[in-house]
C-alpha atoms as a PDB file:
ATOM      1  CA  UNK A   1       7.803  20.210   5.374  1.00  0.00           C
ATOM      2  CA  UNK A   2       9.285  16.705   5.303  1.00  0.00           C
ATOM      3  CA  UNK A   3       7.392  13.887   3.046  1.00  0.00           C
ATOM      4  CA  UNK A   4       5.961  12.350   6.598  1.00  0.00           C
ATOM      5  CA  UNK A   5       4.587  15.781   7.983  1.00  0.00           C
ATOM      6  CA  UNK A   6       3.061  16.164   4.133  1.00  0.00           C
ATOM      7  CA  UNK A   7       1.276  13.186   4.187  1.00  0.00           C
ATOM      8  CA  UNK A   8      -0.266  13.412   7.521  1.00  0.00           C
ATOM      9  CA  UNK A   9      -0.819  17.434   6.668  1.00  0.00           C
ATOM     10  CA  UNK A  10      -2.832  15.787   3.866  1.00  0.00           C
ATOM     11  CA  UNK A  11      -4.654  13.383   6.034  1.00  0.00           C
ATOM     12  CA  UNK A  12      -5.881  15.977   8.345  1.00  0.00           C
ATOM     13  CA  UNK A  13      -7.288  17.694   5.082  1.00  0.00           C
ATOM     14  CA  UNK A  14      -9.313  14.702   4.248  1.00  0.00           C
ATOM     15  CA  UNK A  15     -10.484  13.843   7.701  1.00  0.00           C
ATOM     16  CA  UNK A  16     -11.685  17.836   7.829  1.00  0.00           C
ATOM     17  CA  UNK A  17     -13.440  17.007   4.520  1.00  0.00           C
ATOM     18  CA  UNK A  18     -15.186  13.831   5.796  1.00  0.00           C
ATOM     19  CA  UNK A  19     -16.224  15.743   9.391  1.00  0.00           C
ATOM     20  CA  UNK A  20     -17.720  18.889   6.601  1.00  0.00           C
ATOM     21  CA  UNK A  21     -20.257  15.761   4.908  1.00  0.00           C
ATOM     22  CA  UNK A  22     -20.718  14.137   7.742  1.00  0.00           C
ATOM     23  CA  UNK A  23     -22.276  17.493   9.302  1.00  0.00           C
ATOM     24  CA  UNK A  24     -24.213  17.961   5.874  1.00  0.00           C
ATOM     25  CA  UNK A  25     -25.887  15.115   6.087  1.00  0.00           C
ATOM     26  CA  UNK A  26     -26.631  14.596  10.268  1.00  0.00           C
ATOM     27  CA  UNK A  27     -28.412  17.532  11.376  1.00  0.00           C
ATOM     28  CA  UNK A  28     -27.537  15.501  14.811  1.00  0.00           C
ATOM     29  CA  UNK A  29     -24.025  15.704  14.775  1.00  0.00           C
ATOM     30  CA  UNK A  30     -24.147  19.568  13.074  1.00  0.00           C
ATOM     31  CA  UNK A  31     -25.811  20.938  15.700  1.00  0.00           C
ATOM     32  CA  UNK A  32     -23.206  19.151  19.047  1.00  0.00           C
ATOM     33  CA  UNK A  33     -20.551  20.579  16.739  1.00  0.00           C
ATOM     34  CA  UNK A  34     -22.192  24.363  16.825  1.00  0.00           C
ATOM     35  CA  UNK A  35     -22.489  23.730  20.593  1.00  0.00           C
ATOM     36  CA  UNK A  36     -18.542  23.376  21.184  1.00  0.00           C
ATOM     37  CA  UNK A  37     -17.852  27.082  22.464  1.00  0.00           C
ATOM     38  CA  UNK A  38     -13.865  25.549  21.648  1.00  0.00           C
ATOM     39  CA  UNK A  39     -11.177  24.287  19.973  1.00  0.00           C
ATOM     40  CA  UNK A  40     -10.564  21.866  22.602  1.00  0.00           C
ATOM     41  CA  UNK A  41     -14.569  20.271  22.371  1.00  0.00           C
ATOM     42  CA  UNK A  42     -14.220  20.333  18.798  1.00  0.00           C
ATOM     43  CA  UNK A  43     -11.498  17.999  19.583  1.00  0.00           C
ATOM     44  CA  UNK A  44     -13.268  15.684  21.769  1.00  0.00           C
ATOM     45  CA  UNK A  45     -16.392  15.764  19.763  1.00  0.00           C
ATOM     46  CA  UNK A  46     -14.704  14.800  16.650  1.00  0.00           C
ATOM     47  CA  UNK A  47     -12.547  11.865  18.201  1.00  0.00           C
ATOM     48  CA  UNK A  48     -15.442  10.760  19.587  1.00  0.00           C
ATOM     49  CA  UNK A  49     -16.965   9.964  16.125  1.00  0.00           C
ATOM     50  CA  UNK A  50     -13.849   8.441  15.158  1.00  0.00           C
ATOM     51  CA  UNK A  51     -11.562  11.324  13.526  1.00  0.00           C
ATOM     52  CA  UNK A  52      -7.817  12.508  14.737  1.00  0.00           C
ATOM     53  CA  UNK A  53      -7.781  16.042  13.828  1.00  0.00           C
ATOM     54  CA  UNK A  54      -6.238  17.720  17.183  1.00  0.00           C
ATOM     55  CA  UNK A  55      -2.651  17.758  16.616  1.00  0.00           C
ATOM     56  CA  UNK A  56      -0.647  20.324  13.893  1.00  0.00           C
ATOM     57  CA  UNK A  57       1.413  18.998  11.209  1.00  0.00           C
ATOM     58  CA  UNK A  58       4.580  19.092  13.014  1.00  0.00           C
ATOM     59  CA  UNK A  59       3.172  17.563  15.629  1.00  0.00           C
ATOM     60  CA  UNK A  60       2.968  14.037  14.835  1.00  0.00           C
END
């Protein structure tokens, strides 16, 4: 994994993290995110609150 593809690995990791308290403390936004029957509306959901989690590490 080259230093680039590391650092936006670890990104991801923290923007996962921040979508896990945000959820925890908005019974709102926890219960759209049960309702995504997908990958792909977990996607749009999250983007939609500000958060770039849909593409892989080697992908940026």
């Amino acid at each position: 994994m080259s230093d680039k593809d590391l650092c936006n690995f670890l990104k991801k990791i923290d923007q996962l993290n921040q979508i896990a308290e945000l959820i925890k403390n908005n019974p709102s936004k926890k219960f759209s995110l049960s309702k995504c029957k997908n990958h792909d509306e977990v996607i749009r959901l999250t983007s939609s609150w500000g958060f770039d989690i849909g593409k892989r590490w080697g992908e940026y």
